[in-house]
Protein backbone atom coordinates (compact mmCIF):
# COMPACT_ATOMS: atom_id res chain seq x y z
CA UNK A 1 -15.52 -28.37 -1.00
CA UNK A 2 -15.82 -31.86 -1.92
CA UNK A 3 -12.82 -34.00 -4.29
CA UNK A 4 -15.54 -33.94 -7.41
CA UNK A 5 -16.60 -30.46 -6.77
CA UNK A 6 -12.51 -28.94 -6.46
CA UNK A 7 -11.95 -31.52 -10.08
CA UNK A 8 -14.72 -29.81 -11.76
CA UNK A 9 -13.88 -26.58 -10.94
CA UNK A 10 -10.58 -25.99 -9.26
CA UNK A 11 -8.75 -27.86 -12.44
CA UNK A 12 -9.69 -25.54 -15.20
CA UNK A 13 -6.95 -23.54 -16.33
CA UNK A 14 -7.94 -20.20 -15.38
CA UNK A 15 -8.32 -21.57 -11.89
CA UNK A 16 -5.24 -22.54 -11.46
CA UNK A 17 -3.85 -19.70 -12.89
CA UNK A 18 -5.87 -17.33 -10.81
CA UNK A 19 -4.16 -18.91 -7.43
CA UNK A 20 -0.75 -19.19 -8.70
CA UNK A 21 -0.78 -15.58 -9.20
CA UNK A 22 -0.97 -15.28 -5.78
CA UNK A 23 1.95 -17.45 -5.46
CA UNK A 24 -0.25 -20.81 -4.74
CA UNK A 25 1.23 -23.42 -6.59
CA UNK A 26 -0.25 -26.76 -4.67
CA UNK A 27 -3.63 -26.17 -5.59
CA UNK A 28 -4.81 -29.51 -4.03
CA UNK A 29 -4.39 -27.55 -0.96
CA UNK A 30 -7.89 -26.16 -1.20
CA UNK A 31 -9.34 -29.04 -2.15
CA UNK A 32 -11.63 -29.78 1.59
CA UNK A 33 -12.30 -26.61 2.31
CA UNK A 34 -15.54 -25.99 3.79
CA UNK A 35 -15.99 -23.11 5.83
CA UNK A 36 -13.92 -19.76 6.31
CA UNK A 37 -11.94 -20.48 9.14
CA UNK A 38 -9.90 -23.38 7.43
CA UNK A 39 -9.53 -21.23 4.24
CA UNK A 40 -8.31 -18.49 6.53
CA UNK A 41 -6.48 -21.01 8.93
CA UNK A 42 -4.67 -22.34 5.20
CA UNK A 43 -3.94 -18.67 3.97
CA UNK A 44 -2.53 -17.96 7.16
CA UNK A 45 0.02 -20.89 7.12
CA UNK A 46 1.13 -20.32 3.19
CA UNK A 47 2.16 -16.57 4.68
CA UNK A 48 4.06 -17.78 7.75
CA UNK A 49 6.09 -20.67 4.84
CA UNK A 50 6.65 -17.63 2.43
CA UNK A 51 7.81 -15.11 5.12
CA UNK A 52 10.80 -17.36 5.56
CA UNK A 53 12.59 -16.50 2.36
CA UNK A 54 10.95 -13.64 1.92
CA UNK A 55 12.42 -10.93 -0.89
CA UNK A 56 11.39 -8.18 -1.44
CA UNK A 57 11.37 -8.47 -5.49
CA UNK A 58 9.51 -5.43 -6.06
CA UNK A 59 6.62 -5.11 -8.54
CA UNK A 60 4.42 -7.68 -10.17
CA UNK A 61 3.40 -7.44 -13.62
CA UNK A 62 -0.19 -5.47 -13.62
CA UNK A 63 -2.93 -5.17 -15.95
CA UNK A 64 -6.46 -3.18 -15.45
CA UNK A 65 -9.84 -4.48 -15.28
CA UNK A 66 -12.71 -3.06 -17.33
CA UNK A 67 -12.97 -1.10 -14.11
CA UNK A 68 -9.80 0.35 -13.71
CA UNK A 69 -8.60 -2.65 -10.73
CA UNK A 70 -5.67 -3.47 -10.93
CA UNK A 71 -4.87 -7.39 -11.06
CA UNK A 72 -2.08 -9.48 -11.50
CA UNK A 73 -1.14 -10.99 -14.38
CA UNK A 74 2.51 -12.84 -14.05
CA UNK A 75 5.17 -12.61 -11.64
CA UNK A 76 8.39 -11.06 -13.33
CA UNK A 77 10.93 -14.27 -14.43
CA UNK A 78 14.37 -12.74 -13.87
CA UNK A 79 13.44 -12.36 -10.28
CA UNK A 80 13.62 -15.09 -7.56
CA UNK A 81 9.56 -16.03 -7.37
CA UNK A 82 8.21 -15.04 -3.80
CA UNK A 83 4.70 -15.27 -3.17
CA UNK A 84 3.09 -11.41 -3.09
CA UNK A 85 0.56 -11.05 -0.66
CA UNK A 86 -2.82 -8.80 -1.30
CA UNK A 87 -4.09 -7.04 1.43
CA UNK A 88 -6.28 -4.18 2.31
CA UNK A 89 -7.78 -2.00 -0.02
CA UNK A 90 -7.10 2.14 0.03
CA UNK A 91 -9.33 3.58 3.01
CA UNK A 92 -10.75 5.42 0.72
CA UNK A 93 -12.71 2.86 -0.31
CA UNK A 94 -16.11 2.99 0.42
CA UNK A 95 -16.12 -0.50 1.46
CA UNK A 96 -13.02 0.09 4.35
CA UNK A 97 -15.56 -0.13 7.09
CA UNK A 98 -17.26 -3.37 6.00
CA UNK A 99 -13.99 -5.20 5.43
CA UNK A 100 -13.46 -5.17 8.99
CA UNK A 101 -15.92 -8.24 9.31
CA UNK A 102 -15.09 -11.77 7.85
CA UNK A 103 -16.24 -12.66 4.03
CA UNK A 104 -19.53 -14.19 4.11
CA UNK A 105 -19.98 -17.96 2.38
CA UNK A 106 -20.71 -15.72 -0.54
CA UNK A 107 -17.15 -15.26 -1.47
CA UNK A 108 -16.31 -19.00 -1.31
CA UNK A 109 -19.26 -19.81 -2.76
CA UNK A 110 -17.68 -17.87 -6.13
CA UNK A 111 -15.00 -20.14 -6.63
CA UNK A 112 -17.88 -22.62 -7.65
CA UNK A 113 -19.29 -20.55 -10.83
CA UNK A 114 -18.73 -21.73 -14.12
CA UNK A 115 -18.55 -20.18 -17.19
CA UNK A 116 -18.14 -16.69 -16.41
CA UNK A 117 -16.25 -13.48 -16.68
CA UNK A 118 -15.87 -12.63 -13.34
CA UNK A 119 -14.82 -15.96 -11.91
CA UNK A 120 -11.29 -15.18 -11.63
CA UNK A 121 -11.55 -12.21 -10.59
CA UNK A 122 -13.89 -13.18 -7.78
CA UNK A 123 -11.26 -16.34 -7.24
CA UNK A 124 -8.68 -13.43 -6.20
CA UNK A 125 -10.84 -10.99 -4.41
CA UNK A 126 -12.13 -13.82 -2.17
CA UNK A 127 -8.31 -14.50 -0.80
CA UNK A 128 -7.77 -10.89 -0.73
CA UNK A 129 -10.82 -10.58 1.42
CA UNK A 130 -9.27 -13.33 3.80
CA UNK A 131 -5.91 -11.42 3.94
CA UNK A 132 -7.54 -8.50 5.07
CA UNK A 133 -8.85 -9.94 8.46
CA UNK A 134 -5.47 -10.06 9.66
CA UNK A 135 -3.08 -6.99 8.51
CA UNK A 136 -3.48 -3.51 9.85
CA UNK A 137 -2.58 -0.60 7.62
CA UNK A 138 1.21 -1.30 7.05
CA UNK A 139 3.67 1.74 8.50
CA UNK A 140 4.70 2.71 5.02
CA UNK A 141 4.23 1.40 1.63
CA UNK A 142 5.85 3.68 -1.22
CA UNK A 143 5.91 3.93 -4.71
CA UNK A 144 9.04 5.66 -5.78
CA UNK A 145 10.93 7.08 -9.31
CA UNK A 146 14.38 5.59 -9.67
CA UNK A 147 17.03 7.09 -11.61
CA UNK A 148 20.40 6.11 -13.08
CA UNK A 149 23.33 8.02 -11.50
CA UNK A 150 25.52 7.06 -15.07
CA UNK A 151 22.50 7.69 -17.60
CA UNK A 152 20.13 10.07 -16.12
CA UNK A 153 17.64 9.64 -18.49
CA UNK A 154 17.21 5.85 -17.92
CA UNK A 155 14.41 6.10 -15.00
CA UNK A 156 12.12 3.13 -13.07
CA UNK A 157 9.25 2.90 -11.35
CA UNK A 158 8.31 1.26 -8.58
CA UNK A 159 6.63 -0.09 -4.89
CA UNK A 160 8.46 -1.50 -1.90
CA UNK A 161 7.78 -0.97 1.93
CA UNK A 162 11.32 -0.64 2.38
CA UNK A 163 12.68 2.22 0.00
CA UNK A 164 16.43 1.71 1.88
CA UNK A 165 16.47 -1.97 1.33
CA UNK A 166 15.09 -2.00 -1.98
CA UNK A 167 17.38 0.81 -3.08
CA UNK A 168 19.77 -1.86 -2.42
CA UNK A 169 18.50 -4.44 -4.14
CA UNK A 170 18.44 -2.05 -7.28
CA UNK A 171 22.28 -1.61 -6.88
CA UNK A 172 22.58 -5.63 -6.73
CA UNK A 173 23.66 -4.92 -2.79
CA UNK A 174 21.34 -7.31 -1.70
CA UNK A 175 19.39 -10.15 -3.14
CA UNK A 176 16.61 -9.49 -5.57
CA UNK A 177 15.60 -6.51 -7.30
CA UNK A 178 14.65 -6.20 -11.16
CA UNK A 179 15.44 -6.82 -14.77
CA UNK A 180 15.66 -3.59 -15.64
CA UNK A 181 17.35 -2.26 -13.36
CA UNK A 182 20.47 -5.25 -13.55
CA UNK A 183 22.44 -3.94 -15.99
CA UNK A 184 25.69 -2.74 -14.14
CA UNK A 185 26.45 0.21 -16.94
CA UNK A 186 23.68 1.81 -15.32
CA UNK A 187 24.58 1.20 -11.84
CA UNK A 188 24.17 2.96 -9.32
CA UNK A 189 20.74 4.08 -9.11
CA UNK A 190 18.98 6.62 -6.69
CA UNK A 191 15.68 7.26 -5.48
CA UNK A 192 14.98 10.90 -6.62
CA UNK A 193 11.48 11.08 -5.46
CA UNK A 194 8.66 8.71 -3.42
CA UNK A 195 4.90 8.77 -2.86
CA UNK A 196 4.07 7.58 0.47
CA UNK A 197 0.69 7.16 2.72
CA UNK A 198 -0.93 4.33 0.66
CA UNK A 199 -2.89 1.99 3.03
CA UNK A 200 -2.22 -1.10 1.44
CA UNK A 201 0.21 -3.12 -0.95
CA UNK A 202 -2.65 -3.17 -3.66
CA UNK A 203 -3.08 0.25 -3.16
CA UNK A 204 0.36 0.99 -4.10
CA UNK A 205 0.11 -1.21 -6.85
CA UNK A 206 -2.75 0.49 -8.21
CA UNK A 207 -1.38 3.86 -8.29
CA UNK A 208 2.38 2.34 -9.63
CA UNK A 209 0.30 0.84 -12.58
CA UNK A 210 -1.02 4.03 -13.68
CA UNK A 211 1.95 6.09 -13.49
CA UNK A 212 3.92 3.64 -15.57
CA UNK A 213 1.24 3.23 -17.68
CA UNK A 214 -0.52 7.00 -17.84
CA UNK A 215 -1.65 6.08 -21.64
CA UNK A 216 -3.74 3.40 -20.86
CA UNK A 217 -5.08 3.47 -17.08
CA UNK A 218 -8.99 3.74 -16.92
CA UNK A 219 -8.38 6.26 -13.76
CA UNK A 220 -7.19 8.92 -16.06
CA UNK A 221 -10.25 10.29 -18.44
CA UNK A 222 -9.27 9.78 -22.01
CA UNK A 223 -9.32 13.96 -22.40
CA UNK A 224 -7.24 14.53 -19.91
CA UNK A 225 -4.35 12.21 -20.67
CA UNK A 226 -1.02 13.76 -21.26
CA UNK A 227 1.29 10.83 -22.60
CA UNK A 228 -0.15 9.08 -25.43
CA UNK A 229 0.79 5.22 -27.10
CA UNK A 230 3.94 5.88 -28.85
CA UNK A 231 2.43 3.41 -32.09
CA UNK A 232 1.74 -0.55 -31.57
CA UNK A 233 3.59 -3.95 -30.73
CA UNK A 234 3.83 -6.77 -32.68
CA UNK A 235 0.86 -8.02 -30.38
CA UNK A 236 -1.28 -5.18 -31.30
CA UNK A 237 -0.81 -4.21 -27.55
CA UNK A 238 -0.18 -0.12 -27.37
CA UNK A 239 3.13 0.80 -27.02
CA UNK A 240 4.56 2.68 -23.23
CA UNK A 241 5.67 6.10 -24.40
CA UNK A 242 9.52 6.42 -23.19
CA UNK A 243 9.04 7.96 -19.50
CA UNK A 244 10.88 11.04 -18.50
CA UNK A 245 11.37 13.41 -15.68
CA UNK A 246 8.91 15.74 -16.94
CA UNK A 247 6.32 13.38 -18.27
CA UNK A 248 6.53 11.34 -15.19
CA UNK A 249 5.68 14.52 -12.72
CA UNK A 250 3.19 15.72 -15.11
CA UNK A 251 1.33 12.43 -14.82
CA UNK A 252 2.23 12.10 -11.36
CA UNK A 253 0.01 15.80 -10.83
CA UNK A 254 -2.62 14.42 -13.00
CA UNK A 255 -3.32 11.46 -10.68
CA UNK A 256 -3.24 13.43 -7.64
CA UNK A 257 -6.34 15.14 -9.27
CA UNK A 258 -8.22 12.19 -10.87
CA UNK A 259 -10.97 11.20 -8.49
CA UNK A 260 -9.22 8.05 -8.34
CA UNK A 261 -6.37 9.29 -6.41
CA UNK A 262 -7.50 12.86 -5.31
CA UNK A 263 -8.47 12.07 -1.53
CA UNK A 264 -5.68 9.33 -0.96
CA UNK A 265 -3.98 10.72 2.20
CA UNK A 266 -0.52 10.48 0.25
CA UNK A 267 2.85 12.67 0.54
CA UNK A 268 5.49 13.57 -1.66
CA UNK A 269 9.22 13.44 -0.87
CA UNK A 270 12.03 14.70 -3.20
CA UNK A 271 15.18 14.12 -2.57
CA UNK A 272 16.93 15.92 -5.50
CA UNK A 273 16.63 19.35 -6.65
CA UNK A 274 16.15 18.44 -10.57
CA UNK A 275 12.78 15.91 -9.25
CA UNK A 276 11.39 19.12 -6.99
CA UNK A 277 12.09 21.73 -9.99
CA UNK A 278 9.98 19.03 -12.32
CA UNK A 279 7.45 18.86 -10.08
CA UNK A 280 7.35 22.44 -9.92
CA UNK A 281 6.95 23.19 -13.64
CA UNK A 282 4.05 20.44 -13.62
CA UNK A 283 2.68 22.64 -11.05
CA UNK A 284 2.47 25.62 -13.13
CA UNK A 285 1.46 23.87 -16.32
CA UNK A 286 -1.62 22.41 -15.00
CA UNK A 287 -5.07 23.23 -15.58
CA UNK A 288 -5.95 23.25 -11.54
CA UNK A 289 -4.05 22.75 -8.05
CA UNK A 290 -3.92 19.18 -6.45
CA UNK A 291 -5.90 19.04 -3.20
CA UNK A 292 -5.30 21.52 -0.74
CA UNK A 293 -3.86 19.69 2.17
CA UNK A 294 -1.71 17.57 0.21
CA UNK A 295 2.00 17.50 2.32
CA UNK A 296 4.80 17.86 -0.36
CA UNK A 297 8.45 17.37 1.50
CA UNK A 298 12.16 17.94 0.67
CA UNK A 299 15.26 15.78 2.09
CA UNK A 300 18.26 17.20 -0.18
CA UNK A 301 20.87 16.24 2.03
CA UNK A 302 24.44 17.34 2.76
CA UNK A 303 25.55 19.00 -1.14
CA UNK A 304 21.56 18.92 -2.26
CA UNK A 305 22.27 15.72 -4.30
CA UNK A 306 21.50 12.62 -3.35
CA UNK A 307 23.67 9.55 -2.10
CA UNK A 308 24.02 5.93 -3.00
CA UNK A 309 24.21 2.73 -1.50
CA UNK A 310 27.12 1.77 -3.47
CA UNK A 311 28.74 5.18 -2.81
CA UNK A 312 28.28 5.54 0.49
CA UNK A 313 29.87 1.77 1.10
CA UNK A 314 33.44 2.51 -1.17
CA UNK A 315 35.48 1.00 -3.42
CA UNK A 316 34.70 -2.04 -0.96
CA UNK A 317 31.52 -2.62 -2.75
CA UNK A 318 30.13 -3.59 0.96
CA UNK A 319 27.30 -1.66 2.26
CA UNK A 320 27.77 0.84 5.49
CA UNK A 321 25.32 1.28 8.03
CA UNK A 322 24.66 4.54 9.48
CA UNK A 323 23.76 4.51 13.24
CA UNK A 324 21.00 7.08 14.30
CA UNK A 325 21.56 10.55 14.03
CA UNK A 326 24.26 10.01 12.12
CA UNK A 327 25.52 11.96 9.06
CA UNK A 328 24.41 9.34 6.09
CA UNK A 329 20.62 9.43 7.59
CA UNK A 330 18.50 11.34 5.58
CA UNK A 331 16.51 10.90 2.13
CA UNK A 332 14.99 7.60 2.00
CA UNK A 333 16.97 6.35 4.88
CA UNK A 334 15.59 8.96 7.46
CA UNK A 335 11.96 7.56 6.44
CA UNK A 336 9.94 5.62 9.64
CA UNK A 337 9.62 2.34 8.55
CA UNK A 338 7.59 1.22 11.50
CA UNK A 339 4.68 3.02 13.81
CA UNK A 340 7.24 4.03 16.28
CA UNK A 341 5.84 7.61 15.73
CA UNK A 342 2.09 6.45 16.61
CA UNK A 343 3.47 4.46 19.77
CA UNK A 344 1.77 7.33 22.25
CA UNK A 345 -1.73 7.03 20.50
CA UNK A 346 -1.67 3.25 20.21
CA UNK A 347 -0.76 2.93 23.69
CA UNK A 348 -3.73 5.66 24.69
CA UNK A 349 -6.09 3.61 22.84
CA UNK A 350 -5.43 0.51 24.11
CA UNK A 351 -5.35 1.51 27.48
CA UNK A 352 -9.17 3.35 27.06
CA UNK A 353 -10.26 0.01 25.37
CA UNK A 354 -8.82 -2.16 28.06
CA UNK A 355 -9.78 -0.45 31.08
CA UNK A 356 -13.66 -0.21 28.85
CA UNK A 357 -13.30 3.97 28.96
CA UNK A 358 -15.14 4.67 26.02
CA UNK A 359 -18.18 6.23 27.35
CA UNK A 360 -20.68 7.38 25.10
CA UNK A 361 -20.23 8.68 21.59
CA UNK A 362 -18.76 12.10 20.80
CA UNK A 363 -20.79 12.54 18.02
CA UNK A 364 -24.50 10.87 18.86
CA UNK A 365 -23.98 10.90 22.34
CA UNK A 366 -25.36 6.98 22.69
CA UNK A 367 -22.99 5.03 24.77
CA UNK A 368 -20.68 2.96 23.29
CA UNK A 369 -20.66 -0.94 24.19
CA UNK A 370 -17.25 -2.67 24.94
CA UNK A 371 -16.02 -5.20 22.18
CA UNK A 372 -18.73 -4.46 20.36
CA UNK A 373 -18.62 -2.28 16.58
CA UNK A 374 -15.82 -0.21 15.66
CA UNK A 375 -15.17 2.88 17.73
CA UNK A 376 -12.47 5.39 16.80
CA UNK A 377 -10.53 7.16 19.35
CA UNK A 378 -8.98 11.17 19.12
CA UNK A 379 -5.18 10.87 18.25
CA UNK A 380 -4.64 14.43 20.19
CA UNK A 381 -2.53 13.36 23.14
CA UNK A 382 -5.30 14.86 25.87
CA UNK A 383 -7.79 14.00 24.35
CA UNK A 384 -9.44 10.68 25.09
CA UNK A 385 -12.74 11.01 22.52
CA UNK A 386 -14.44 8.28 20.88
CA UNK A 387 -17.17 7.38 18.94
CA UNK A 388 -18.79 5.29 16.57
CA UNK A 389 -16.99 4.74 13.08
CA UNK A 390 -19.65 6.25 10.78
CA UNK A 391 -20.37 8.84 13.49
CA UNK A 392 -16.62 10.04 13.06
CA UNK A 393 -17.19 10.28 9.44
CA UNK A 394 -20.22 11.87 9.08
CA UNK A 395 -19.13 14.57 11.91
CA UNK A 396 -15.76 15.36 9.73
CA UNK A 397 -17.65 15.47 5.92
CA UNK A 398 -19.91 17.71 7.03
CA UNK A 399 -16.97 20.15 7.67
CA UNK A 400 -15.43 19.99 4.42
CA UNK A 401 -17.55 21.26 1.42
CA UNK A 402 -17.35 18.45 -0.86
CA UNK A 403 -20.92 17.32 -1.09
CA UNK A 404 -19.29 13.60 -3.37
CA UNK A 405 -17.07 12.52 -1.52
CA UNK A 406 -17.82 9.23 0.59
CA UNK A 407 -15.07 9.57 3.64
CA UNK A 408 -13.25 12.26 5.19
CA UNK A 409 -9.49 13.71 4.69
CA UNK A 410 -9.29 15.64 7.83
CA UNK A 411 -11.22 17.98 10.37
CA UNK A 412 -11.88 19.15 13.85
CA UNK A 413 -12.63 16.72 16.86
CA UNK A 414 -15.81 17.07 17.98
CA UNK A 415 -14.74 16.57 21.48
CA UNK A 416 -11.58 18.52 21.83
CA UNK A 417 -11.48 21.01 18.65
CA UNK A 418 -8.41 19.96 17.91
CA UNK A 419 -7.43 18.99 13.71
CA UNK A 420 -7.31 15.15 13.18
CA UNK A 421 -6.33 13.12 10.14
CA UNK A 422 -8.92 10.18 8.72
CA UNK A 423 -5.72 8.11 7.98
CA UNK A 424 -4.07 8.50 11.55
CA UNK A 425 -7.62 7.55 13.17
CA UNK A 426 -7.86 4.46 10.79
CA UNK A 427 -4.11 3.14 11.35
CA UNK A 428 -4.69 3.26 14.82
CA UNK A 429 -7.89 1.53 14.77
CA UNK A 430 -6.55 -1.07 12.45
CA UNK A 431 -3.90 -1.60 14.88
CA UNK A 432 -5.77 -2.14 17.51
CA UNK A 433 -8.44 -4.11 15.63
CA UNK A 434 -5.71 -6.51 13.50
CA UNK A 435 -2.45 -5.96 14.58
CA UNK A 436 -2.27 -7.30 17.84
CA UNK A 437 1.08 -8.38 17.50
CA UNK A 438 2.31 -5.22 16.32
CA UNK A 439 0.81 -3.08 19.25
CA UNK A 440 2.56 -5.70 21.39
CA UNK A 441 5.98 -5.49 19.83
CA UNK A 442 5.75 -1.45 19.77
CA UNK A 443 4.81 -1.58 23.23
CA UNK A 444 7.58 -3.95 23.86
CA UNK A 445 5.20 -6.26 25.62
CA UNK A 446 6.30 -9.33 27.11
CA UNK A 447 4.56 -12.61 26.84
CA UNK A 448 3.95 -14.36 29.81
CA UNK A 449 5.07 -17.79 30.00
CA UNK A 450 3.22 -20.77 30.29
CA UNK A 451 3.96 -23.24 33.85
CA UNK A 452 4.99 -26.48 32.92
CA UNK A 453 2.67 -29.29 34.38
């Protein structure tokens, strides 16, 4: 993009605006683009500056599309401003298998309309399609229901990657954290419950939006809400009913049942007995079951009530660190916060990749050719099946009896027999497919080096 082109355009308002909620402030930066390797070359060098000081600050402040997207809108003031990075949309996105391939000049081409509704939007979805070439599906992403440990009615929701670190945070332990959750008369706080499995930060920000905000999200039909606006602001903006315990499973239930939501491979983790006997209740109140399939855990711990940060380090107000195995890990510290527990099927795929033993399709039977599409591999340990992407997903839809839906949950190999997950066959092909590094680190792989001349 040329200097008169980037003034016309790239110095309106909503421009600018549109790239400094992704945390771009030096918009000049963009000014000779031209193609999509420097734009992706220039997004990847603003991540590597930002990972530096990275904080985890939590949530952004969200607002819905007229289709129910969720975008952002400002980043929260009484935090220390970090730039939030999109990435990959929910694999349940029809689109999941497309994104694989770079953004045609399409998406740059956007940033030149004028005079349009979209153009923001489009702004923003054409750096979250660049983000997406490089980021597998992360280990864990959570959204999770805080609760004061002083006022147990004062509750906050949330998304972090690292529940145990931003727990932390919460209880002003470590840098960052939120507004509302500062005060120290409600200090300390505890992570009661979580909802894990999402596929991508916007993911989790999506479904975080509509649970705090169950009375206005488009993915909840407008008969089927359960909390209603609690009267207007000064604005004219609704008003956020007051959130609790009950209300928050009961709308928690109704999202695992909207279509939205329904075939998200997502699990639920409570950690205290009043969150699970909530749940429970919601359970029985509602009109229908959530999806068969869906894995619902419980961590209690020693007692059945859960721990603190701040308790657990003392009067000392420093924070303890429990080694493996030991007594103090369980709840949200006991969760896997890396792919440690996919390091056998990573390493079987890579080695069937790099020795070229795909063979021929499982499913169609044509042979597969090395580097060459997207070809998804068994996870069963003996099994060393693979196949084409689509041929994967047509072979497990038509076992399930869902005639709508658009990609699988789970089913049979057609190979070994054996049950498979959709979301275990996609992190592992996103691992192997963009995360590179990752597959190297979890396979404690060393780099050569390079001979001096």
């Amino acid at each position: 993009m040329g200097r008169r082109a980037f003034d016309k355009h790239f110095n309106e308002a909503r421009h600018v605006h549109g790239l400094r909620c992704l945390g771009i402030t030096n918009t000049s930066l963009f000014r000779d683009i031209t193609s999509i390797e420097q734009a992706t070359n220039l997004w990847e060098k603003i991540q590597r500056e930002a990972k530096k000081n990275k904080v985890d600050d939590g949530s952004i402040v969200q607002m819905e599309d007229g289709e129910g997207n969720v975008m952002p809108e400002k980043v929260d003031t009484f935090a220390p401003p970090t730039m939030t990075t999109p990435t990959s949309p929910p694999i349940t996105s029809p689109n999941h298998a497309t994104l694989q391939r770079p953004p045609s000049s399409a998406h740059l081409s956007r940033w030149s309309i004028d005079n349009t509704t979209q153009a923001q939007q489009d702004e923003l979805n054409s750096l979250a399609a660049m983000a997406v070439l490089s980021r597998p599906i992360p280990a864990l992403y959570t959204v999770y229901i805080l609760r004061s440990t002083v006022r147990h009615a004062s509750l906050y929701i949330g998304s972090t990657p690292n529940p145990p670190r931003r727990l932390k945070q919460h209880n002003g332990l470590a840098r960052g954290g939120a507004a509302r959750t500062s005060r120290s008369s409600l200090r300390p706080w505890e992570m009661i419950a979580i909802v894990s499995g999402f596929p991508s930060m916007i993911a989790a920000l999506k479904f975080e939006w509509a649970l705090t905000n169950p009375h206005l999200s488009l993915h909840i039909p407008s008969e089927s809400r359960i909390s209603r606006a609690a009267g207007v602001k000064k604005n004219g903006h609704p008003k956020r009913p007051r959130p609790g315990i009950t209300s928050i499973m009961s709308n928690l239930h109704l999202l695992l049942r909207v279509p939205s939501f329904e075939r998200w491979p997502l699990k639920l983790h409570f950690f205290v007995k009043t969150a699970h006997k909530a749940w429970e209740g919601s359970c029985a109140a509602a009109e229908k079951p959530v999806r068969k399939g869906l894995q619902i855990l419980t961590d209690f711990g020693p007692g059945g009530t859960m721990a603190t940060d701040v308790e657990a380090a003392g009067e000392a107000g420093e924070s303890s660190t429990a080694a493996p195995g030991a007594e103090e890990s369980w709840g949200v510290h006991a969760l896997p916060l890396d792919h440690a527990s996919m390091k056998d099927f990573v390493e079987k795929g890579r080695s069937i990749v790099m020795f070229e033993r795909e063979g021929a399709c499982v499913v169609c039977k044509e042979p597969l050719e090395h580097g060459k599409g997207l070809h998804v591999i068994c996870s069963n340990g003996s099994c060393e099946g693979a196949g084409h992407l689509s041929c994967w997903s047509r072979h497990l839809l038509n076992q399930e009896s869902s005639e709508e839906a658009v990609l699988p949950v789970a089913g049979r190999c057609p190979s070994c027999r054996s049950e498979v997950r959709w979301d275990d066959l996609m992190r592992e092909l996103s691992l192997r497919v963009r995360g590179e590094g990752e597959v190297d680190k979890l396979l404690k792989v060393k780099k050569k080096r390079q001979a001096k001349t």
